[in-house]
N, C-alpha and C. Protein backbone atom coordinates (compact mmCIF):
# COMPACT_ATOMS: atom_id res chain seq x y z
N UNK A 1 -27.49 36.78 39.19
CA UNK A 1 -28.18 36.70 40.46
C UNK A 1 -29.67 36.41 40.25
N UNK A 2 -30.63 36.79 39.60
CA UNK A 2 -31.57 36.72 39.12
C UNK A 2 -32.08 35.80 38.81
N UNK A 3 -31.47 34.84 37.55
CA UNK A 3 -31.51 33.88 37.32
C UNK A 3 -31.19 32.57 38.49
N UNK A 4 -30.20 32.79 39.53
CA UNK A 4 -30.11 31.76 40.31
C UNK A 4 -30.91 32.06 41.43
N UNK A 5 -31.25 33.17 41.57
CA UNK A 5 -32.29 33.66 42.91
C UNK A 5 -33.47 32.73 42.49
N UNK A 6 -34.17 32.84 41.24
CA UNK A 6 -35.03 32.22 40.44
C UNK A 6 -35.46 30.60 40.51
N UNK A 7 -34.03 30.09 40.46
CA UNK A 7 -34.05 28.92 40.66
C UNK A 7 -34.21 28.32 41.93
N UNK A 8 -33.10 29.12 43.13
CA UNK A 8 -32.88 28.69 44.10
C UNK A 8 -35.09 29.15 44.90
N UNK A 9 -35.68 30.00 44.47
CA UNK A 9 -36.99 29.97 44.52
C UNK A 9 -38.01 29.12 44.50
N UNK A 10 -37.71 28.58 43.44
CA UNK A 10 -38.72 27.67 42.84
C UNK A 10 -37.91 26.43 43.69
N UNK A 11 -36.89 25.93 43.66
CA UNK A 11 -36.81 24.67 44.44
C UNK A 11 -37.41 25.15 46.20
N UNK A 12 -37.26 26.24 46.84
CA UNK A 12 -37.50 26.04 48.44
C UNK A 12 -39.26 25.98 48.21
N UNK A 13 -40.02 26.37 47.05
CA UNK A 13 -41.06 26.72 46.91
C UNK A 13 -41.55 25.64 46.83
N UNK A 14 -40.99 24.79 45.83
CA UNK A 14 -41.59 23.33 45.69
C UNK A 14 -41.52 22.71 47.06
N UNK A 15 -40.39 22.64 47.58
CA UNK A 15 -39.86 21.91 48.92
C UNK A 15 -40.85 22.42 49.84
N UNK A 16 -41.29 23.61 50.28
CA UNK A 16 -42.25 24.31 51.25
C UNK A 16 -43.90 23.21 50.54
N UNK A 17 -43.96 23.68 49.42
CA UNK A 17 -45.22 22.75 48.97
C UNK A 17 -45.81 21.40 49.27
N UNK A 18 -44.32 20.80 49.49
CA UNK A 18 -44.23 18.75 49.64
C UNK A 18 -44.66 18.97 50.94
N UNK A 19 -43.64 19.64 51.95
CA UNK A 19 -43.55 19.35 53.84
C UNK A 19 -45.13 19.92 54.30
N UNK A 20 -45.62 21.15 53.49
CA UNK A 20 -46.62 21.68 54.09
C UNK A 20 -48.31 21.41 53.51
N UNK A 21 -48.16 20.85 52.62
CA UNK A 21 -49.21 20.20 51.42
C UNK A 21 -50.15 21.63 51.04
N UNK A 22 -49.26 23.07 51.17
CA UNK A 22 -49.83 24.24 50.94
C UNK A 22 -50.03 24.22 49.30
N UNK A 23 -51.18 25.11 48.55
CA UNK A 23 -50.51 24.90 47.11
C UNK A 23 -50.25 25.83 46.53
N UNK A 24 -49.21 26.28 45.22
CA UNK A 24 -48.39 26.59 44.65
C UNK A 24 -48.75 28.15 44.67
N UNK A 25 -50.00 29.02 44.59
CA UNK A 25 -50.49 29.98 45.12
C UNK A 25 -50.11 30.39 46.31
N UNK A 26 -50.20 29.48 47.45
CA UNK A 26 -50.06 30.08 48.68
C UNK A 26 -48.91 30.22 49.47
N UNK A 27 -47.77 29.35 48.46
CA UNK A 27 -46.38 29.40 48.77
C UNK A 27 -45.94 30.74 47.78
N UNK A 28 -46.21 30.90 46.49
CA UNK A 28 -45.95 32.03 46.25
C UNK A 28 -46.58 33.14 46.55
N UNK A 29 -47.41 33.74 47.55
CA UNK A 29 -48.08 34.85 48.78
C UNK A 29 -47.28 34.66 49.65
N UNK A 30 -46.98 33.52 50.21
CA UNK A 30 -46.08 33.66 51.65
C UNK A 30 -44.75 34.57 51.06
N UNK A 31 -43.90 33.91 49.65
CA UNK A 31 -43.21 34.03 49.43
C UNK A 31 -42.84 36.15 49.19
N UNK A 32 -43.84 35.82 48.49
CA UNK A 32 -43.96 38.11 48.18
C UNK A 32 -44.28 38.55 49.58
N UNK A 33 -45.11 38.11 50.07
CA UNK A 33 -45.28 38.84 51.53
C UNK A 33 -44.39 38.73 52.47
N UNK A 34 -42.95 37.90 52.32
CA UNK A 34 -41.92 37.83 53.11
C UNK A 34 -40.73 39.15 52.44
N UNK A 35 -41.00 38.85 51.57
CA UNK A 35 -40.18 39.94 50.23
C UNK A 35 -40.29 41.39 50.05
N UNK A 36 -41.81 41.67 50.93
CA UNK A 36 -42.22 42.76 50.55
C UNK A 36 -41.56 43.31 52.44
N UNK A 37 -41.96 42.27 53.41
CA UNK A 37 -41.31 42.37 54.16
C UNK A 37 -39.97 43.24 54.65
N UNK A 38 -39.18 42.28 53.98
CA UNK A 38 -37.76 42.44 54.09
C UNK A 38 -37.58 43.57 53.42
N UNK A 39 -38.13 44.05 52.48
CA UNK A 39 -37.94 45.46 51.44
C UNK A 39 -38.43 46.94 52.06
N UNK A 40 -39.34 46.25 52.97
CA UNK A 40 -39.67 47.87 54.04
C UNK A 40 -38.31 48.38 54.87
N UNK A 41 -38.05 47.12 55.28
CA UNK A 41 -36.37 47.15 56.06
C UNK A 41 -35.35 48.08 55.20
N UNK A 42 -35.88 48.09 53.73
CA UNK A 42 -34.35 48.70 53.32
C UNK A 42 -32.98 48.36 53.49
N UNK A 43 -32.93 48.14 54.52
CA UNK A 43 -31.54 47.25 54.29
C UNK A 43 -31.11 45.95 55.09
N UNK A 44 -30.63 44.92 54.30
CA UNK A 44 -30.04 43.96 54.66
C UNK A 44 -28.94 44.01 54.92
N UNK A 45 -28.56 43.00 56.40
CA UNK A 45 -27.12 43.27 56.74
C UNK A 45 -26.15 42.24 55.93
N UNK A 46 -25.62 43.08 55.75
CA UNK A 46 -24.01 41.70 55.05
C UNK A 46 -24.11 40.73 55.44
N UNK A 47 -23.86 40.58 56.63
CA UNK A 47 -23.98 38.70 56.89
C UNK A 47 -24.59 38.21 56.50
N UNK A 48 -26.41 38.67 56.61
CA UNK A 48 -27.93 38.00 55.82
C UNK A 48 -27.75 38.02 54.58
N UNK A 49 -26.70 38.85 53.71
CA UNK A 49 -26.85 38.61 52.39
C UNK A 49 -26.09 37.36 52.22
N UNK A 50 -25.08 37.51 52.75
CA UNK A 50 -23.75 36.49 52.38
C UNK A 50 -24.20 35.18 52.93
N UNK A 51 -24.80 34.95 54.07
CA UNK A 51 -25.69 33.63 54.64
C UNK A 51 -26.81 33.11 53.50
N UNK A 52 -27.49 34.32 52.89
CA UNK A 52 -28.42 33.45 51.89
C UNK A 52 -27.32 33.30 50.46
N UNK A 53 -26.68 33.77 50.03
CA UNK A 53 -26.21 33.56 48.93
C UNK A 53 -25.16 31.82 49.18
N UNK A 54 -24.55 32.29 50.03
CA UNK A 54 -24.31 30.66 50.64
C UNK A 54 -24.95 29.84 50.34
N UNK A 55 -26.46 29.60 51.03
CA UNK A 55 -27.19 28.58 51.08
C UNK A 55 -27.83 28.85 49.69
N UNK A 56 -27.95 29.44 48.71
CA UNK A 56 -28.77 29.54 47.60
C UNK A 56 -27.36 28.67 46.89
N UNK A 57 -25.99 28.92 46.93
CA UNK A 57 -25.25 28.33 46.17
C UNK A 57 -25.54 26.53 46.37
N UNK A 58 -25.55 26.32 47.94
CA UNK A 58 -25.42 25.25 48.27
C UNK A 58 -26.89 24.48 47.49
N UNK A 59 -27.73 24.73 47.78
CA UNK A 59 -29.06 23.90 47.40
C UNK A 59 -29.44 24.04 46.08
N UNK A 60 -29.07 25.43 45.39
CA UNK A 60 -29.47 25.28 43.91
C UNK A 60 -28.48 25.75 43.03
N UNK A 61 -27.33 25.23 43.08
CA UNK A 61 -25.78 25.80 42.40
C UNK A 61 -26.29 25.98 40.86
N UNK A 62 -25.41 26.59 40.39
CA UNK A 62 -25.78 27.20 39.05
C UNK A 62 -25.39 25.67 38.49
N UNK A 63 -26.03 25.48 36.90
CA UNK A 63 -26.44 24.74 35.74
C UNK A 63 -24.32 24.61 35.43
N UNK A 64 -23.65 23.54 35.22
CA UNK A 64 -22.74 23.52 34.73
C UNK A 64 -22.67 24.69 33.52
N UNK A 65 -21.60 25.05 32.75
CA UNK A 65 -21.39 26.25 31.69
C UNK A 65 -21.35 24.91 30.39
N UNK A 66 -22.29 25.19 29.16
CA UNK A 66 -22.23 24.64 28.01
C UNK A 66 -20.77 23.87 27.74
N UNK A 67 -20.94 23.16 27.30
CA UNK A 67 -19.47 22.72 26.19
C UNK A 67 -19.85 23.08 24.94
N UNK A 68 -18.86 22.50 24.04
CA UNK A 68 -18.34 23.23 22.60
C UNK A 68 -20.05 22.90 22.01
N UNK A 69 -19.88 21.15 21.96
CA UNK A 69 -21.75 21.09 20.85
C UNK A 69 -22.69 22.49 21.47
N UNK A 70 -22.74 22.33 22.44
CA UNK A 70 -23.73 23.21 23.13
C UNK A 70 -23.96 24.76 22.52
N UNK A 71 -22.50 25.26 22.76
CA UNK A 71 -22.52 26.79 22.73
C UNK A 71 -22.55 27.18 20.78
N UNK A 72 -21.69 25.96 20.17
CA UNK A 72 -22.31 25.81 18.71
C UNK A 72 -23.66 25.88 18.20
N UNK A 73 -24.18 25.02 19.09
CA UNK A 73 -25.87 25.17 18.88
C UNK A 73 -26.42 26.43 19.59
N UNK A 74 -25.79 27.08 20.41
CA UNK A 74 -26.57 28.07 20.85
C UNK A 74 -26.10 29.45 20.44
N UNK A 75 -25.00 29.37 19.61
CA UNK A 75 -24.65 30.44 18.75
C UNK A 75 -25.11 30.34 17.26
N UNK A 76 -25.35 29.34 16.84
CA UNK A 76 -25.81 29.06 15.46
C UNK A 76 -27.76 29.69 15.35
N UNK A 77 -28.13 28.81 16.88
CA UNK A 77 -29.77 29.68 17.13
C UNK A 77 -29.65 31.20 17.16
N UNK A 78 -28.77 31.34 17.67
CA UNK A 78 -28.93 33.21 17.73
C UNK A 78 -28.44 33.93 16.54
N UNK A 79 -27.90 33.01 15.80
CA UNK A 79 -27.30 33.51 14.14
C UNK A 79 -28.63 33.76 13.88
N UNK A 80 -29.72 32.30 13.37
CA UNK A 80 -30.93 32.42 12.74
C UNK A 80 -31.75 33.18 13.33
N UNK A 81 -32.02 33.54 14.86
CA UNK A 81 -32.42 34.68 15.12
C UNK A 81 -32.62 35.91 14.53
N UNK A 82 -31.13 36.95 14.58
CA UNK A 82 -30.68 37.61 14.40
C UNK A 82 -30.82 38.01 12.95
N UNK A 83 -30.64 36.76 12.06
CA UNK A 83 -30.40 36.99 10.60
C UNK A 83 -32.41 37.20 10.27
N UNK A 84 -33.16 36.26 10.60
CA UNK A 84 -34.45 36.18 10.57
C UNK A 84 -35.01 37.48 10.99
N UNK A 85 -34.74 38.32 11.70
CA UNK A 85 -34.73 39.39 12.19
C UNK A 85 -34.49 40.49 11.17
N UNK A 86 -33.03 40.43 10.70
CA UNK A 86 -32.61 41.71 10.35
C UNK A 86 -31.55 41.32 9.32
N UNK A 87 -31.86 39.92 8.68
CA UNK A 87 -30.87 39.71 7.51
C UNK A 87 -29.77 39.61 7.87
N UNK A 88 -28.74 40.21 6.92
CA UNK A 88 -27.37 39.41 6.61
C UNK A 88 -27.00 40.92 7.42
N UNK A 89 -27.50 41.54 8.60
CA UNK A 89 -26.61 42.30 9.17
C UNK A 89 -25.15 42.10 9.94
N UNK A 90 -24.53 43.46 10.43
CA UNK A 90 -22.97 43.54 11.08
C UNK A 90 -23.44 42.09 12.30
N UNK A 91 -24.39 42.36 13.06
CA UNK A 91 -24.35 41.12 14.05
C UNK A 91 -24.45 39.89 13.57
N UNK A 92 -25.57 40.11 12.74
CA UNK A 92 -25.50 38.43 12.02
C UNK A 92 -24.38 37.27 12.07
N UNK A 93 -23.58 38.36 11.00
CA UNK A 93 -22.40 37.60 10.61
C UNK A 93 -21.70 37.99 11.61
N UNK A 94 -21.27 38.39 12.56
CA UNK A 94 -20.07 38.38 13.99
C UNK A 94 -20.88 37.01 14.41
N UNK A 95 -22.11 36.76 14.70
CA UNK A 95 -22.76 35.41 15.00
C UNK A 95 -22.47 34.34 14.29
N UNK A 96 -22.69 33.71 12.90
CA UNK A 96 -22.34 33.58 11.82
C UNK A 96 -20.86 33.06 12.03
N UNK A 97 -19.67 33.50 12.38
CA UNK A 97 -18.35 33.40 12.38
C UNK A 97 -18.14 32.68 13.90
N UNK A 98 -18.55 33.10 14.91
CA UNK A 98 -18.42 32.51 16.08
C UNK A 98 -19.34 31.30 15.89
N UNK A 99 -20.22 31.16 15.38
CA UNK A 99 -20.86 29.95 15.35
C UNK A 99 -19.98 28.48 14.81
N UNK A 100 -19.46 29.06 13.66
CA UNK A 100 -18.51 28.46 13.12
C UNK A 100 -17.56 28.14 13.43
N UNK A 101 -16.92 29.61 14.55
CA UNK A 101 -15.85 29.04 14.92
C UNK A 101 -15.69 27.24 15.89
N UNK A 102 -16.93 27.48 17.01
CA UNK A 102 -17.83 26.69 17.72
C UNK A 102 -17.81 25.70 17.27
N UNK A 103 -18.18 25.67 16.04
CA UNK A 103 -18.68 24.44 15.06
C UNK A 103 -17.37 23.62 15.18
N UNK A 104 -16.27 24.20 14.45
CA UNK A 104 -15.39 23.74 14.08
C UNK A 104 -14.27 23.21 15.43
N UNK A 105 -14.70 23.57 16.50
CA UNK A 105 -13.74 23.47 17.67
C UNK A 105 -14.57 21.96 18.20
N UNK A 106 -16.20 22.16 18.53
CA UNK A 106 -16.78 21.37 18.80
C UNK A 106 -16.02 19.50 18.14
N UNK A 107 -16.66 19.94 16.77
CA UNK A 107 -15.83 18.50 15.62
C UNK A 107 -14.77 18.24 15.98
N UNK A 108 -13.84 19.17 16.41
CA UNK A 108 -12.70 18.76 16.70
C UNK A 108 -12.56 17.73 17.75
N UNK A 109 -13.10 18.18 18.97
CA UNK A 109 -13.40 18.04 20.30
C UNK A 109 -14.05 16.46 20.05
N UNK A 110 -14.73 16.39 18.90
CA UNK A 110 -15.38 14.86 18.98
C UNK A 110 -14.60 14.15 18.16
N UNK A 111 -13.53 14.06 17.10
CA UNK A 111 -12.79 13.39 16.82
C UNK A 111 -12.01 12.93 17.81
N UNK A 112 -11.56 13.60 18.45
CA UNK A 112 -10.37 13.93 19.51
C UNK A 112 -10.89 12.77 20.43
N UNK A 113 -12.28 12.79 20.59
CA UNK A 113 -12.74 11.30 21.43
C UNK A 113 -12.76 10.55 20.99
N UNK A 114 -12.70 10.08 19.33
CA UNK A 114 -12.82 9.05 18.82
C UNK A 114 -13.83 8.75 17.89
N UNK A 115 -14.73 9.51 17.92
CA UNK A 115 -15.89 10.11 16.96
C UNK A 115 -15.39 9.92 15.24
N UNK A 116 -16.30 9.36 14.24
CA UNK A 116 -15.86 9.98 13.01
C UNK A 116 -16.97 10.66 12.73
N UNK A 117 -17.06 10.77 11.42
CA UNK A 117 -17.62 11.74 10.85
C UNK A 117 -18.96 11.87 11.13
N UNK A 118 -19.77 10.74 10.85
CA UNK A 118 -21.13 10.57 10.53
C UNK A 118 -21.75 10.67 12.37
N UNK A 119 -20.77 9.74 13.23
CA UNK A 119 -20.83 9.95 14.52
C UNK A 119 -21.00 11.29 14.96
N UNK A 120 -19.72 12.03 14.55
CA UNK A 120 -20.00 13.51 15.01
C UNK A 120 -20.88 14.23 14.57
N UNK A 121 -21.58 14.44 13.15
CA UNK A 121 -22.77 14.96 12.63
C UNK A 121 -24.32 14.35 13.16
N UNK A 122 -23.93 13.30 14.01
CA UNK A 122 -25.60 12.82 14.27
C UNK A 122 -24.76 13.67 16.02
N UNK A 123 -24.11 13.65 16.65
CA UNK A 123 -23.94 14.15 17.59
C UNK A 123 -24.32 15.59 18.00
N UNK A 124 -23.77 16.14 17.09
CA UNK A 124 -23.99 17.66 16.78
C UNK A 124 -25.53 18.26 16.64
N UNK A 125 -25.68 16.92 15.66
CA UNK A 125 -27.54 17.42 15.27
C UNK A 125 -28.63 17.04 16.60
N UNK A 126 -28.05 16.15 17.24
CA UNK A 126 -28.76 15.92 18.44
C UNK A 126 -28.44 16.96 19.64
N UNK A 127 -27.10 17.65 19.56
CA UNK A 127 -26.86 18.73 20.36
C UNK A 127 -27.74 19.64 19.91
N UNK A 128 -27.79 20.43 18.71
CA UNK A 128 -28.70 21.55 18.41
C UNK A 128 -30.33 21.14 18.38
N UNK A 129 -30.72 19.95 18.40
CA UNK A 129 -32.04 19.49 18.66
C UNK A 129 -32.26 19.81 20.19
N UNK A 130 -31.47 19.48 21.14
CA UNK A 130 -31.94 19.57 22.85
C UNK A 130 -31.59 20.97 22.47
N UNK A 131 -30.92 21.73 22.73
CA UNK A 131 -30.56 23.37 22.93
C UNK A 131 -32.15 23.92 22.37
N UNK A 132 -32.30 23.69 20.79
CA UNK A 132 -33.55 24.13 20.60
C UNK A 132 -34.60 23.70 21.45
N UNK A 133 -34.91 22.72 21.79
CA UNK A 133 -36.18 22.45 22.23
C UNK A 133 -36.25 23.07 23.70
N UNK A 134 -34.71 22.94 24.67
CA UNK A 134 -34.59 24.25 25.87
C UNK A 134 -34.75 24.96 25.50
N UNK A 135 -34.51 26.11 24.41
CA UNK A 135 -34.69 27.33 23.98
C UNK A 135 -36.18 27.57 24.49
N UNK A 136 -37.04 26.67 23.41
CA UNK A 136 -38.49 26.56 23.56
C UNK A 136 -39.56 26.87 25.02
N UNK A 137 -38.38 25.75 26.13
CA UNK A 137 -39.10 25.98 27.26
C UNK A 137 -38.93 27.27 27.62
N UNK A 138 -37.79 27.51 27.89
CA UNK A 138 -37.32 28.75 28.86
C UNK A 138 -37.24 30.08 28.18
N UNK A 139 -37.05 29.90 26.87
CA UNK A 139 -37.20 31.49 26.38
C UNK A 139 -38.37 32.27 26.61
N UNK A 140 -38.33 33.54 26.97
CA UNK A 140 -39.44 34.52 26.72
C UNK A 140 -39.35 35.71 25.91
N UNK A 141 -37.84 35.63 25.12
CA UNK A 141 -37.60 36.88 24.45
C UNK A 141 -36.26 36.41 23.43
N UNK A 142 -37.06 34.85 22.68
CA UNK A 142 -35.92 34.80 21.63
C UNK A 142 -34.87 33.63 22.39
N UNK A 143 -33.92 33.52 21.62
CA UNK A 143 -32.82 32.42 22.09
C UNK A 143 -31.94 32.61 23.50
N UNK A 144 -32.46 34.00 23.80
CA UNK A 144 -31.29 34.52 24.86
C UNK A 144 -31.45 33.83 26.19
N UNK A 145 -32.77 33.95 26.30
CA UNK A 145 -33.15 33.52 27.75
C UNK A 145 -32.72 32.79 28.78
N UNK A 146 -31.66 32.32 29.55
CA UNK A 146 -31.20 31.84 30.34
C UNK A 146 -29.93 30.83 29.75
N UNK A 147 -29.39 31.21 28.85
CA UNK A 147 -28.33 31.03 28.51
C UNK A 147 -26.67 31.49 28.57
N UNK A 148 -25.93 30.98 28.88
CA UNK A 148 -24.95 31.38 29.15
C UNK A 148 -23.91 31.66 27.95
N UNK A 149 -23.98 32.67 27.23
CA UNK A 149 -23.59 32.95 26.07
C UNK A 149 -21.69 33.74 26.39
N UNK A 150 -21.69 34.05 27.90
CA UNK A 150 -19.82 34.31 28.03
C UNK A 150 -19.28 33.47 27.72
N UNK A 151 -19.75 32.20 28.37
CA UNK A 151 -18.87 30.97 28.41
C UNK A 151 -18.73 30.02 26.98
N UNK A 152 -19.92 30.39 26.24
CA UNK A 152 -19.33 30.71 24.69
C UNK A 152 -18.40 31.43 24.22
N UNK A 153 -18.61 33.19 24.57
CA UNK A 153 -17.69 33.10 23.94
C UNK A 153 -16.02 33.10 24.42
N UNK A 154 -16.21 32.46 25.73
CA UNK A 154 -14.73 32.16 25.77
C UNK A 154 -14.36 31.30 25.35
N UNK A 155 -15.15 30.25 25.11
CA UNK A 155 -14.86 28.61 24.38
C UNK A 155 -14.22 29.03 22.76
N UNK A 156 -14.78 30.10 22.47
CA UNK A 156 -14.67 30.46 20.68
C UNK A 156 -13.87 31.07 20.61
N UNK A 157 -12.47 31.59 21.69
CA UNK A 157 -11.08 32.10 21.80
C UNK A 157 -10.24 31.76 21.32
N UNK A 158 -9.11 32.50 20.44
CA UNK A 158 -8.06 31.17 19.86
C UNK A 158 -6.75 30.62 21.27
């Protein structure tokens, strides 16, 4: 919720910015002072929740869920994390093994299209190149940051 409240934010915020030529300060004051608003109320009625979650789905739907390159590269970052951190610990390697597993499902996944070898290794390396460099933007606490790491690991299921 957080994360898409977040998003669905920043787009009405921008959008309020374009129609009203207010700037980015004064849309985020309107924005807390509507917030702080609604929070004296204590409570919101069901419908108002279920009406904005509606329209938050509709205008800023969540980010599709990773595929295999993806969640490979984004389990392999949280290996080196983790290991950079705290060595060859119990998480490490549970990271470490799912990464792999990832790895190995991913390759699959690109033969399976028609991919060979060298194809799939420049593929892969260009997958873990974008993941890192998102990492970069959006993290504030390490690889985790707005990543969808379930839908890894359901991808890494036998």
């Amino acid at each position: 919720m957080g994360e898409d409240g977040a998003r669905f934010a920043q787009l009405v915020g921008e959008r309020v910015m374009k129609q009203s030529g207010s700037t980015r300060e004064q849309v985020r004051d309107a924005i807390v002072a509507a917030v702080a608003e609604r929070q004296k109320a204590k409570a919101l009625p069901d419908a108002d929740v279920e009406a904005c979650l509606t329209l938050m789905r509709k205008e800023a739907p969540p980010p599709p869920p990773p595929g295999l390159p993806q969640c490979a590269a984004m389990l392999k970052l949280a290996y080196d994390e983790e290991h950079g951190r705290n060595g060859l610990s119990d998480d490490a390697k549970r990271l470490a093994t799912i990464a792999s597993i990832l790895d190995h499902k991913a390759r699959e996944a690109l033969r399976a299209e028609g991919k060979a070898g060298s194809e799939i290794d420049a593929a892969m390396a260009a997958t873990r190149e974008a993941v890192a460099a998102e990492v970069k933007t959006r993290a504030t606490d390490g690889v985790s940051a707005g990543l969808d790491y379930s839908a890894c690991f359901a991808l890494a299921r036998p």
